[in-house]
PDB file of N, CA and C in Angstrom:
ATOM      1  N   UNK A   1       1.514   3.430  -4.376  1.00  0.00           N
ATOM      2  CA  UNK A   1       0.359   4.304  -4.336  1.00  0.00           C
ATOM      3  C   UNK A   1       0.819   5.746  -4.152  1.00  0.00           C
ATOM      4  N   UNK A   2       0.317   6.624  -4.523  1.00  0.00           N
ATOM      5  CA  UNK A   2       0.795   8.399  -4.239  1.00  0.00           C
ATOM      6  C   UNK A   2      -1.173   8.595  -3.654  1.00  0.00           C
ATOM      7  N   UNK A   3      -0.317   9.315  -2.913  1.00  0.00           N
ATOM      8  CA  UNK A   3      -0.354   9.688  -1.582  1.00  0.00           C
ATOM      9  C   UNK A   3      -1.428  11.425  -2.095  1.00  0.00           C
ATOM     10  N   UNK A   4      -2.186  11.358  -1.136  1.00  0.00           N
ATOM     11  CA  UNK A   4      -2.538  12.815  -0.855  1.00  0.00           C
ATOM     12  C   UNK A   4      -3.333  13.127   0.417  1.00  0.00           C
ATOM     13  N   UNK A   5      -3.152  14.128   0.887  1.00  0.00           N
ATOM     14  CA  UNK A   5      -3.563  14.420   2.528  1.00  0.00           C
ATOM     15  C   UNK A   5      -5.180  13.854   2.715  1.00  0.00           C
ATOM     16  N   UNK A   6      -5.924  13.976   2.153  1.00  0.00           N
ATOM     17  CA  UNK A   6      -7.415  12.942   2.495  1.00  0.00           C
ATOM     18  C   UNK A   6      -7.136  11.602   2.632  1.00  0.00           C
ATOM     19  N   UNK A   7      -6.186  11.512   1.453  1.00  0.00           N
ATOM     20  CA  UNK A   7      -6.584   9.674   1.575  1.00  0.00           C
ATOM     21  C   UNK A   7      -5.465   9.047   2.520  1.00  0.00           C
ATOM     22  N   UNK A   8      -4.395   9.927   2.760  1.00  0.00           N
ATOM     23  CA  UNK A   8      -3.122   9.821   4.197  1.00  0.00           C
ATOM     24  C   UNK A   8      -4.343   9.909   5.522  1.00  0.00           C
ATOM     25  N   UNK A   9      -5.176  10.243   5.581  1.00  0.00           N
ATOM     26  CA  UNK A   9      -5.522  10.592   6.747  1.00  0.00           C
ATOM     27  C   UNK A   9      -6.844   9.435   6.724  1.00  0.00           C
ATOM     28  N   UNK A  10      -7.338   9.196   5.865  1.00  0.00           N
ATOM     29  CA  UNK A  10      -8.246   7.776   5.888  1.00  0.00           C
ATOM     30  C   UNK A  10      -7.357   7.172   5.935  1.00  0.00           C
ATOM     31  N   UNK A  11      -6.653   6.738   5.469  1.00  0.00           N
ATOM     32  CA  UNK A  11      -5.708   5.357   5.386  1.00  0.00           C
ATOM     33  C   UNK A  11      -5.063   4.883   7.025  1.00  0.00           C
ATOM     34  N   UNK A  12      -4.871   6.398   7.751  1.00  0.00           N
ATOM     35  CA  UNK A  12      -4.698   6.200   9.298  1.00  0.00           C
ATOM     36  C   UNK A  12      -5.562   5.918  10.340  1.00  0.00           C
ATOM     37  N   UNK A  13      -6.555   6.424   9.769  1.00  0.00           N
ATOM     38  CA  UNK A  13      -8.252   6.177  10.532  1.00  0.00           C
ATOM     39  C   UNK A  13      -8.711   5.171  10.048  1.00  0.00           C
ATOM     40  N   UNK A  14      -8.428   4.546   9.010  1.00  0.00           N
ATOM     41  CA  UNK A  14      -8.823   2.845   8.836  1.00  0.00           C
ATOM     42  C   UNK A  14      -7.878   1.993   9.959  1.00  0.00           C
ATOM     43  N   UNK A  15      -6.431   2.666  10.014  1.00  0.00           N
ATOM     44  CA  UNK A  15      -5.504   1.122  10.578  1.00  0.00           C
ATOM     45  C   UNK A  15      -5.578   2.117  11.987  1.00  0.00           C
ATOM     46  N   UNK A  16      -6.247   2.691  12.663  1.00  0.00           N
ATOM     47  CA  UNK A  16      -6.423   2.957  14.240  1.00  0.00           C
ATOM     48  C   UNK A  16      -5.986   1.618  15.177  1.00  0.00           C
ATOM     49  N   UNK A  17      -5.077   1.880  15.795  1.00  0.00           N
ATOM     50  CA  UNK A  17      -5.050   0.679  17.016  1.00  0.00           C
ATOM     51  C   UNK A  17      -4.211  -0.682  16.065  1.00  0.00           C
ATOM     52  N   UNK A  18      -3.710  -0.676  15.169  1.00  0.00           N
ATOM     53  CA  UNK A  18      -3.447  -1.479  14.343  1.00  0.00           C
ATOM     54  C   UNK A  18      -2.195  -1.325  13.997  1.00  0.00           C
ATOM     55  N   UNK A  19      -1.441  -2.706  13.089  1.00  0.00           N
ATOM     56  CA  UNK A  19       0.120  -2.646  13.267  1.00  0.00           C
ATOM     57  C   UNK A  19       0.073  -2.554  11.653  1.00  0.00           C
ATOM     58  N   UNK A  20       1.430  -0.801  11.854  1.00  0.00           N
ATOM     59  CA  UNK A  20       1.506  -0.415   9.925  1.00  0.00           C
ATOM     60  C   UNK A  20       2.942  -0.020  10.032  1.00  0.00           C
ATOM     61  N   UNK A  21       3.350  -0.636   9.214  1.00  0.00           N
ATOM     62  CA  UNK A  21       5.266   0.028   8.992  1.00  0.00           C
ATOM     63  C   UNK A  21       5.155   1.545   7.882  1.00  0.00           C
ATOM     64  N   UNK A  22       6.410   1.616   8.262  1.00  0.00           N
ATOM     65  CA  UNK A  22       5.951   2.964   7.083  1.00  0.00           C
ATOM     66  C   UNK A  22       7.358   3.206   6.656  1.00  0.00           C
ATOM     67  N   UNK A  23       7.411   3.376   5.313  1.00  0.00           N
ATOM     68  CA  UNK A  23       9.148   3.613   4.891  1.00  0.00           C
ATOM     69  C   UNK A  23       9.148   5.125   3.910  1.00  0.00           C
ATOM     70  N   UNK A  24      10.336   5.645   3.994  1.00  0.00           N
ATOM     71  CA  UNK A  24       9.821   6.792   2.945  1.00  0.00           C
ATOM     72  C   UNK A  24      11.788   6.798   2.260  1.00  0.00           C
ATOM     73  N   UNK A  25      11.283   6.861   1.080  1.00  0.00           N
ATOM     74  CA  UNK A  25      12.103   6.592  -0.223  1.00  0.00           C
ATOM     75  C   UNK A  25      13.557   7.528  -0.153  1.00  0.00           C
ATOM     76  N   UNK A  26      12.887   9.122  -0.354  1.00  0.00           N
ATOM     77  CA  UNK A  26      13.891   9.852  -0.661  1.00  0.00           C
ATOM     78  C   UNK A  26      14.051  10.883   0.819  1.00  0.00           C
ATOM     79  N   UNK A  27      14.456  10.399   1.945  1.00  0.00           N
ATOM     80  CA  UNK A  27      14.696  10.725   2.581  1.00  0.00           C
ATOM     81  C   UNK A  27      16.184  10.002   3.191  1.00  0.00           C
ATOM     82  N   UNK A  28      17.153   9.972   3.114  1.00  0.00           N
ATOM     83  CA  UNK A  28      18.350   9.050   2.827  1.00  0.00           C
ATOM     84  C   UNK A  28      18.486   8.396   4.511  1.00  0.00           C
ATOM     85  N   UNK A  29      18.262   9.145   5.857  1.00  0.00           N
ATOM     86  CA  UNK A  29      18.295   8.926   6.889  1.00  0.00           C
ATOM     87  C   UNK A  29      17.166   8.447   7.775  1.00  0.00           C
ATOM     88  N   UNK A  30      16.338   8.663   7.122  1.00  0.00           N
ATOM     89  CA  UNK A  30      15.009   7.939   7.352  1.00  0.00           C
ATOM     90  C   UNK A  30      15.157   6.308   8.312  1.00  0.00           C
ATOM     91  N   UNK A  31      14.533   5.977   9.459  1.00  0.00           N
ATOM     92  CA  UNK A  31      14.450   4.768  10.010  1.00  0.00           C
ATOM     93  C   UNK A  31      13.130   3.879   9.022  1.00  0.00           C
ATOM     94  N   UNK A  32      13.179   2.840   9.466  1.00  0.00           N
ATOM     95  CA  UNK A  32      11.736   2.355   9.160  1.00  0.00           C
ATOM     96  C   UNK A  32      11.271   2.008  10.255  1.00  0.00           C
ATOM     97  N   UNK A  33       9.848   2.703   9.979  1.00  0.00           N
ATOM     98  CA  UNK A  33       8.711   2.868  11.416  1.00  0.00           C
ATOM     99  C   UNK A  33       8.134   1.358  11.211  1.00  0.00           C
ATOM    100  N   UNK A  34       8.041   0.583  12.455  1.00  0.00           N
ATOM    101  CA  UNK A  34       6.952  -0.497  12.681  1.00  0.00           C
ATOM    102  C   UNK A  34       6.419   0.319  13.932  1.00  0.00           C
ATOM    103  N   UNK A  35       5.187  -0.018  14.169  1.00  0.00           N
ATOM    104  CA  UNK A  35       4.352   0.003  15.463  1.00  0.00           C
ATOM    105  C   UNK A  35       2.989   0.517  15.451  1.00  0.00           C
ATOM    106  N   UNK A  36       2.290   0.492  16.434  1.00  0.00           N
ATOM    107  CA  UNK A  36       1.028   0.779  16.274  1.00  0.00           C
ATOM    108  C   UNK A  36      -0.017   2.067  16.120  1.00  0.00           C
ATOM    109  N   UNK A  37      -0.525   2.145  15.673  1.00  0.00           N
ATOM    110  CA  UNK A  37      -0.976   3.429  15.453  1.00  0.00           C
ATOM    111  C   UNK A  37      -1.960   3.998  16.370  1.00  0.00           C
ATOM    112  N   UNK A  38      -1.580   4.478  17.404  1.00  0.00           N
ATOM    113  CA  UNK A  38      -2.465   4.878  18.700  1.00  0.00           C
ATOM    114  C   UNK A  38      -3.571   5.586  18.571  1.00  0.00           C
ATOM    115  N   UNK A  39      -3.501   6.851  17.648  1.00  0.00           N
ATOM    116  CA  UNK A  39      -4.375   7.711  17.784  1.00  0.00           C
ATOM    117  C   UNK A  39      -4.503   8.447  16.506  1.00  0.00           C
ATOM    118  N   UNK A  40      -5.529   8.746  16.030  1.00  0.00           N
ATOM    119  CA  UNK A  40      -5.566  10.044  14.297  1.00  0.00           C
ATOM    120  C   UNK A  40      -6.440  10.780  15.288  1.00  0.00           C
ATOM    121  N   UNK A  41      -6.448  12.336  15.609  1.00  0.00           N
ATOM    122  CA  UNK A  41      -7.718  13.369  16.045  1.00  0.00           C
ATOM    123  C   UNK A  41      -7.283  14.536  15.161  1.00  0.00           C
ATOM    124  N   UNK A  42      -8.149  15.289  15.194  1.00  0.00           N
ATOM    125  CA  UNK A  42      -7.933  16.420  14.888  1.00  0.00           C
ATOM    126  C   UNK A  42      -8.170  17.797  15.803  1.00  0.00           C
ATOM    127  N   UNK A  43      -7.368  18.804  15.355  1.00  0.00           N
ATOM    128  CA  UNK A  43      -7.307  19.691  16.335  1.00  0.00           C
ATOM    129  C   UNK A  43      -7.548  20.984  15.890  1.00  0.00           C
ATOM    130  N   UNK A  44      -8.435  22.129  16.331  1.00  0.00           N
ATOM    131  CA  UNK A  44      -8.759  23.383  15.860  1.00  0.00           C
ATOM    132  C   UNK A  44      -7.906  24.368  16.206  1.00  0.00           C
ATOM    133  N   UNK A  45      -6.966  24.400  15.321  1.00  0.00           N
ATOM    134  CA  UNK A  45      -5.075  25.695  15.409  1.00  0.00           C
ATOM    135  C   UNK A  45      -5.832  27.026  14.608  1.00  0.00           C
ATOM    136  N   UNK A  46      -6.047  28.037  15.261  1.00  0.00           N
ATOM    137  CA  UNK A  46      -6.601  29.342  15.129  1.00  0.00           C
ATOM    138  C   UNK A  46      -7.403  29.256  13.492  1.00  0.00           C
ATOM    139  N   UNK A  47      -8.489  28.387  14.094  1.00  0.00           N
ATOM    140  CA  UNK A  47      -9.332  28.288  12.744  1.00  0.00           C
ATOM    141  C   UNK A  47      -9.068  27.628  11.625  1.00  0.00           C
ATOM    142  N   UNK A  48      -8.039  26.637  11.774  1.00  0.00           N
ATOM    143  CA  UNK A  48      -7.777  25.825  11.116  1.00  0.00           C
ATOM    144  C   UNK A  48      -7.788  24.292  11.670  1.00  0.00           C
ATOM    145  N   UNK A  49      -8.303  23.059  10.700  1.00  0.00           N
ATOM    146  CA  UNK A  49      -7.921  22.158  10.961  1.00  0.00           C
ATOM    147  C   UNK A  49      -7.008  21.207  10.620  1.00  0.00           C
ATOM    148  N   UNK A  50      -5.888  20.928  11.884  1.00  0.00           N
ATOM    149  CA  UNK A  50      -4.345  20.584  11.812  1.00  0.00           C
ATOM    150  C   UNK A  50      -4.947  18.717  12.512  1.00  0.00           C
ATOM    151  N   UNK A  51      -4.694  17.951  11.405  1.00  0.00           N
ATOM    152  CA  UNK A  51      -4.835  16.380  11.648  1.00  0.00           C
ATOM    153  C   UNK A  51      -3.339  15.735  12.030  1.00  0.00           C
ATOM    154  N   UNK A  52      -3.574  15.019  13.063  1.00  0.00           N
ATOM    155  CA  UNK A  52      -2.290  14.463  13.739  1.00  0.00           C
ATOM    156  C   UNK A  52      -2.487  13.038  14.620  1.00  0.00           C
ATOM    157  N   UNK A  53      -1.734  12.289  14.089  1.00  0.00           N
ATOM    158  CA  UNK A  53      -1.348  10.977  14.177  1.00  0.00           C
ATOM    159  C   UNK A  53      -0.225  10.641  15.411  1.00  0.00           C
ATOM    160  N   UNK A  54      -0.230   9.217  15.764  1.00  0.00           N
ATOM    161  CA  UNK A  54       0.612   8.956  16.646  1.00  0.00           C
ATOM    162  C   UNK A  54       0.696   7.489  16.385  1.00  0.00           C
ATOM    163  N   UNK A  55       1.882   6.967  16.280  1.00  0.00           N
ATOM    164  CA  UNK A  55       2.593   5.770  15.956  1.00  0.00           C
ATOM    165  C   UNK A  55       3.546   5.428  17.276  1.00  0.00           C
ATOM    166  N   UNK A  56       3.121   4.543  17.973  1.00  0.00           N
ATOM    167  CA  UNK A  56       3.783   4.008  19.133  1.00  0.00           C
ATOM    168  C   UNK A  56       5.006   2.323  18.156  1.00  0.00           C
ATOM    169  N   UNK A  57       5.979   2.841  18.280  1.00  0.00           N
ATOM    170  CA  UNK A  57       6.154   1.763  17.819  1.00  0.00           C
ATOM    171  C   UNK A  57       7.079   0.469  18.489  1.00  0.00           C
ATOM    172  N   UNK A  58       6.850  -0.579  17.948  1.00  0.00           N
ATOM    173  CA  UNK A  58       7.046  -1.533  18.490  1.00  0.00           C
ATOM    174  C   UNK A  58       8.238  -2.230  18.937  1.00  0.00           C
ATOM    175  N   UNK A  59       9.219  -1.873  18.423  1.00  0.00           N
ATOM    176  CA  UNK A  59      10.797  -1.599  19.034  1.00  0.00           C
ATOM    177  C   UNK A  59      11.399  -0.317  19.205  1.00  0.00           C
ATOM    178  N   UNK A  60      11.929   0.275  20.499  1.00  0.00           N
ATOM    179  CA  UNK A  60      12.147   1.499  20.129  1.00  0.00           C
ATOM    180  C   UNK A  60      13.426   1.318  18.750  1.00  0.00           C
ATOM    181  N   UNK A  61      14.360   2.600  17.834  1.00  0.00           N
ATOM    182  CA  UNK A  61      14.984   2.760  17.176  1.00  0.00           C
ATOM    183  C   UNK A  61      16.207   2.769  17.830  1.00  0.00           C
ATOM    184  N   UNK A  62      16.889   2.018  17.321  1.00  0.00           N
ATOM    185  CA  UNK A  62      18.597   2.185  18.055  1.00  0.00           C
ATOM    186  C   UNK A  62      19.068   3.517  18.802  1.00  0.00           C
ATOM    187  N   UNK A  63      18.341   4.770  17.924  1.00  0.00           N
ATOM    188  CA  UNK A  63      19.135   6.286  18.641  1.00  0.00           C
ATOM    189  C   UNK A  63      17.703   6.496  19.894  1.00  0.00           C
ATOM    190  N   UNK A  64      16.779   5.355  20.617  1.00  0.00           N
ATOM    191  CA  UNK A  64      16.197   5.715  21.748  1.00  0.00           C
ATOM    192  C   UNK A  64      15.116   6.398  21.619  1.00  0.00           C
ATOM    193  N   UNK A  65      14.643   6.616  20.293  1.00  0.00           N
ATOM    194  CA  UNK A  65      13.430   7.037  19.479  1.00  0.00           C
ATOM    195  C   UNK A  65      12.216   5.884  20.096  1.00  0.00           C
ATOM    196  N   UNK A  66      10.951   6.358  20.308  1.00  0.00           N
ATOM    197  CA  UNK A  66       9.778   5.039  20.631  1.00  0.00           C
ATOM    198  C   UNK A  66       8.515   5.593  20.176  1.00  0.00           C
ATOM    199  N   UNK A  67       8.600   6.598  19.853  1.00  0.00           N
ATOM    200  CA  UNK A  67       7.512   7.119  19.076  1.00  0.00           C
ATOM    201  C   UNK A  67       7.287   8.125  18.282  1.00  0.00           C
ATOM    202  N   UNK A  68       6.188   7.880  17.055  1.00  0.00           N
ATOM    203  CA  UNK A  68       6.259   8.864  15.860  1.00  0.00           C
ATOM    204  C   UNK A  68       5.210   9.317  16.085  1.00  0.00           C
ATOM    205  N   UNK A  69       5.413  11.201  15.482  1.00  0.00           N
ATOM    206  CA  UNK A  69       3.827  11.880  16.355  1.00  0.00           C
ATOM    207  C   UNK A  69       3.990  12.591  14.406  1.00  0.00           C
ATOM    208  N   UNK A  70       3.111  12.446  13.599  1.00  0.00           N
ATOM    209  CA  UNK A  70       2.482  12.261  12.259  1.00  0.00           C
ATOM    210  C   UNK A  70       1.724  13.921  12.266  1.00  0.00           C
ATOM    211  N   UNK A  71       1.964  14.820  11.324  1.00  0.00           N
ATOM    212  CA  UNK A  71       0.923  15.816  11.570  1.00  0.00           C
ATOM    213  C   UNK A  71       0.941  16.330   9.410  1.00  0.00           C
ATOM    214  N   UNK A  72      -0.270  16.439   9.451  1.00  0.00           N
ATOM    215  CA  UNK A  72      -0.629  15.991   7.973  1.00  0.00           C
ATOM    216  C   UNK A  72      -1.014  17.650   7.390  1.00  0.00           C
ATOM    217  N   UNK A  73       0.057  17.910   6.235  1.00  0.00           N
ATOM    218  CA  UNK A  73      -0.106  19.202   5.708  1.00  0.00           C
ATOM    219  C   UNK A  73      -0.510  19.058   3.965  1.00  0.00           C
ATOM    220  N   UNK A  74      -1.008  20.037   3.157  1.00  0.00           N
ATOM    221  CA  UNK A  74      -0.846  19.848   2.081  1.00  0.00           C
ATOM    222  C   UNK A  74       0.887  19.701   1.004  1.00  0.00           C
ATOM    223  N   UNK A  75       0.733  18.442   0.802  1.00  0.00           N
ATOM    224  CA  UNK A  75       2.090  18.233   0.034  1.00  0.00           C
ATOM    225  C   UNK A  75       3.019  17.256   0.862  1.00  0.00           C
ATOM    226  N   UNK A  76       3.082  17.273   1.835  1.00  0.00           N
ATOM    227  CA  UNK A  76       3.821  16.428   2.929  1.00  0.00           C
ATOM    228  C   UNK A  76       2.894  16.402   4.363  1.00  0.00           C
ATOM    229  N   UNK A  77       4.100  15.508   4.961  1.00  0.00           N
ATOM    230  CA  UNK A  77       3.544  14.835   6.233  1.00  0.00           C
ATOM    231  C   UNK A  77       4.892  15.153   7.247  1.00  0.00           C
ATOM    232  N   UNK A  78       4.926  15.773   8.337  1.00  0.00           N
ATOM    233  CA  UNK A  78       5.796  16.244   8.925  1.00  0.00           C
ATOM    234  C   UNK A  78       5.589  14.971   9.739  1.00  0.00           C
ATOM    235  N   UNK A  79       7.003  14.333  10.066  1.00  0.00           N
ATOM    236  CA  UNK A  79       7.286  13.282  11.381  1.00  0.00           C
ATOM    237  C   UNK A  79       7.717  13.900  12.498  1.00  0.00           C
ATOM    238  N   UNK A  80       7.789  13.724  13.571  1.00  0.00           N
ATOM    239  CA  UNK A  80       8.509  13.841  14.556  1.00  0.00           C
ATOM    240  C   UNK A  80       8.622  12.973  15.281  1.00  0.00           C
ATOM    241  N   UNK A  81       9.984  12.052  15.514  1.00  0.00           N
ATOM    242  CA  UNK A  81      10.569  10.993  16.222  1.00  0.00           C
ATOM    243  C   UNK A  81      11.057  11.453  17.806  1.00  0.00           C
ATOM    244  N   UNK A  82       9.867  10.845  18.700  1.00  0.00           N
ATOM    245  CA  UNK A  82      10.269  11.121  20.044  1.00  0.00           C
ATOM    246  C   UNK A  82      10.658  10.149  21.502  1.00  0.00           C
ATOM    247  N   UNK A  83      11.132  10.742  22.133  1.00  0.00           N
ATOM    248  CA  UNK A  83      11.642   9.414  23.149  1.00  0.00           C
ATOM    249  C   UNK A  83      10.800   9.705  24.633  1.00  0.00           C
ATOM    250  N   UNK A  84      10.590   8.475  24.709  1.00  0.00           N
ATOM    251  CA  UNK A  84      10.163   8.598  26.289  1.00  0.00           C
ATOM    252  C   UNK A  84      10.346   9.940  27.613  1.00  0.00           C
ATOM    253  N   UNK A  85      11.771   9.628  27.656  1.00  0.00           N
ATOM    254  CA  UNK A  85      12.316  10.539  28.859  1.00  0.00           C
ATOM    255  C   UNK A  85      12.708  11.735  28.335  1.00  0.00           C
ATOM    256  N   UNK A  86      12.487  12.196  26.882  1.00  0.00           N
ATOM    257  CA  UNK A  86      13.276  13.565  25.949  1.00  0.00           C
ATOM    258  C   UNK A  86      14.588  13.325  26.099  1.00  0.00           C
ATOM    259  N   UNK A  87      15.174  12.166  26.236  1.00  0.00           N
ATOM    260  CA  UNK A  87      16.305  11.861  24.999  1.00  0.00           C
ATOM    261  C   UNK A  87      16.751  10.948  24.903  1.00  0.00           C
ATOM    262  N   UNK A  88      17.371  10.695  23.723  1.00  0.00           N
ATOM    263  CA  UNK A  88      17.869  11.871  22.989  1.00  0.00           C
ATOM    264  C   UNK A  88      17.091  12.907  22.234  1.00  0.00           C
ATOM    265  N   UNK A  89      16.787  14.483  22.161  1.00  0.00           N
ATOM    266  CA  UNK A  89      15.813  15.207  21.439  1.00  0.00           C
ATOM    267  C   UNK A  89      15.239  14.553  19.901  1.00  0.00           C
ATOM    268  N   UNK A  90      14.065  15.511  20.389  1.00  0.00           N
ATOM    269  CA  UNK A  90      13.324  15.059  18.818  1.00  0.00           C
ATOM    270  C   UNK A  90      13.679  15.127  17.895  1.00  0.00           C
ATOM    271  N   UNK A  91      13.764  14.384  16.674  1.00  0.00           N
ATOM    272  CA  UNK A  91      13.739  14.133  15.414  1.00  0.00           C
ATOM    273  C   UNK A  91      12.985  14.822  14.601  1.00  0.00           C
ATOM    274  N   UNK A  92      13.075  16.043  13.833  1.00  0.00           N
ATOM    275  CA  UNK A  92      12.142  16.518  12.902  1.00  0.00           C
ATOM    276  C   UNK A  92      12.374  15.481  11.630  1.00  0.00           C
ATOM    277  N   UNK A  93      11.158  15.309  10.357  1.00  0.00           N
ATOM    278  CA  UNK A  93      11.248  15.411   9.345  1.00  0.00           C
ATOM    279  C   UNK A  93       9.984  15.764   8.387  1.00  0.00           C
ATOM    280  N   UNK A  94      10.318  16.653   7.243  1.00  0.00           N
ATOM    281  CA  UNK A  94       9.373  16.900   6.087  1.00  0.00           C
ATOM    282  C   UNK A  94       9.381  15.974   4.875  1.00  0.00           C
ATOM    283  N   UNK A  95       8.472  15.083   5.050  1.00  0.00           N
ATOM    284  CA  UNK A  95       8.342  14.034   3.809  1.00  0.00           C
ATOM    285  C   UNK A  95       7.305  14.431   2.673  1.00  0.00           C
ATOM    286  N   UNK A  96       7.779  14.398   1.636  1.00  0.00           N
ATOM    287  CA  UNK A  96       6.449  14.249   0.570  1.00  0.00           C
ATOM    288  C   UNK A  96       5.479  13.354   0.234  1.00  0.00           C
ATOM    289  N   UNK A  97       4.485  13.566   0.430  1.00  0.00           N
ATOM    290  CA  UNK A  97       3.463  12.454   0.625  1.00  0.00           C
ATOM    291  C   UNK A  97       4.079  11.422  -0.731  1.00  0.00           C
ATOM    292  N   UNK A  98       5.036  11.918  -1.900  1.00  0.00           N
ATOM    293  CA  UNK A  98       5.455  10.700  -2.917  1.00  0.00           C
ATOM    294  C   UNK A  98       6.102   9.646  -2.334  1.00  0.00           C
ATOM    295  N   UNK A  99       6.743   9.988  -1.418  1.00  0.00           N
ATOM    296  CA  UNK A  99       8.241   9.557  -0.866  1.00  0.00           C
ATOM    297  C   UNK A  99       7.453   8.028   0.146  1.00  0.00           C
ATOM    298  N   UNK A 100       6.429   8.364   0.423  1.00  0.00           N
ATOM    299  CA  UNK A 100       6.076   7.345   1.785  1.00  0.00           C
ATOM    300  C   UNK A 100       5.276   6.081   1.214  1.00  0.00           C
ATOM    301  N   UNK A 101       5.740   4.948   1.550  1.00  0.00           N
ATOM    302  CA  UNK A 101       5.160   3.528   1.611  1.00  0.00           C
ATOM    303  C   UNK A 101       4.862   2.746   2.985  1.00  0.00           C
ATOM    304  N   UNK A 102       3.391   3.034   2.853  1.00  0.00           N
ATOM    305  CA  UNK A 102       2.734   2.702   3.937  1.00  0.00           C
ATOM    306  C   UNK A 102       2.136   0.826   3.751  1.00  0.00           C
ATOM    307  N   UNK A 103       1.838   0.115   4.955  1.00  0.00           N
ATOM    308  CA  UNK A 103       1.901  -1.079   4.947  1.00  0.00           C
ATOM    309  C   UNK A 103       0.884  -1.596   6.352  1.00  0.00           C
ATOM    310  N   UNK A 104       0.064  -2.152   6.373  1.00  0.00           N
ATOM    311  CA  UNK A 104      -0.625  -2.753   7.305  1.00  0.00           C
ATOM    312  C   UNK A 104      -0.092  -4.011   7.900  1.00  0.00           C
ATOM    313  N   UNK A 105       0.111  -4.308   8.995  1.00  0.00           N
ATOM    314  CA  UNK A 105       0.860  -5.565   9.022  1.00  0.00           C
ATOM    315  C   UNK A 105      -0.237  -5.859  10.167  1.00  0.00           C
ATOM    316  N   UNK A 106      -1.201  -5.695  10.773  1.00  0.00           N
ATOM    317  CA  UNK A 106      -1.963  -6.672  11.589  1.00  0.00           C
ATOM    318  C   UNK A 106      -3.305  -5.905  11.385  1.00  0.00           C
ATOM    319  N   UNK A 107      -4.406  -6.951  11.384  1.00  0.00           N
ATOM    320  CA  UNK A 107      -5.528  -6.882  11.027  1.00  0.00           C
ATOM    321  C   UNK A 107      -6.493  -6.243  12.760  1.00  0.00           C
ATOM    322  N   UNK A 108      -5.889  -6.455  13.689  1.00  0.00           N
ATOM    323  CA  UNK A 108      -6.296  -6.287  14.847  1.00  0.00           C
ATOM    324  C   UNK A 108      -5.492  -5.601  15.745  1.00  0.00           C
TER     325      UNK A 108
END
């Protein structure tokens, strides 16, 4: 499926509270995200509205990573991979909404 920032941001507000993996193609270092999707809100950034996601996921990542905080721009989807105690530091990445394969894996 290709991807664009409305239907990225329904597609997160459908699986709320729900278990979605997420893989993205051309990013060579990329983990693959399992875990749950805690929260989609949106937030008013000096007159703009900036939509942002949160993926708790369900094993942390070998480098101590346990959660993905999702913030949705035109053209891509910025990740940021974060850890409990701040570390090891955060993980930036800029994905193109082409690049990402999203997946529902629990109905509840």
């Amino acid at each position: 499926m290709v991807w664009d920032k409305s239907g990225l941001v329904d597609w997160f507000r459908k699986n709320e509270h729900r278990m979605v993996s997420m893989e993205v193609s051309e990013v060579s270092d990329f983990p693959l995200l399992q875990g749950r999707v805690s929260s989609v809100m949106e937030l008013d950034v000096c007159s703009s509205i900036l939509t942002e996601a949160t993926i708790l996921l369900e094993v942390p990542l070998p480098s101590g990573h346990h959660e993905a905080y999702l913030t949705f721009h035109d053209g891509f989807i910025g990740i940021q991979l974060l850890a409990e105690d701040g570390e090891p530091p955060a993980v930036s990445y800029e994905v193109p909404y082409s690049s990402l394969k999203l997946e529902r894996l629990s109905l509840n």
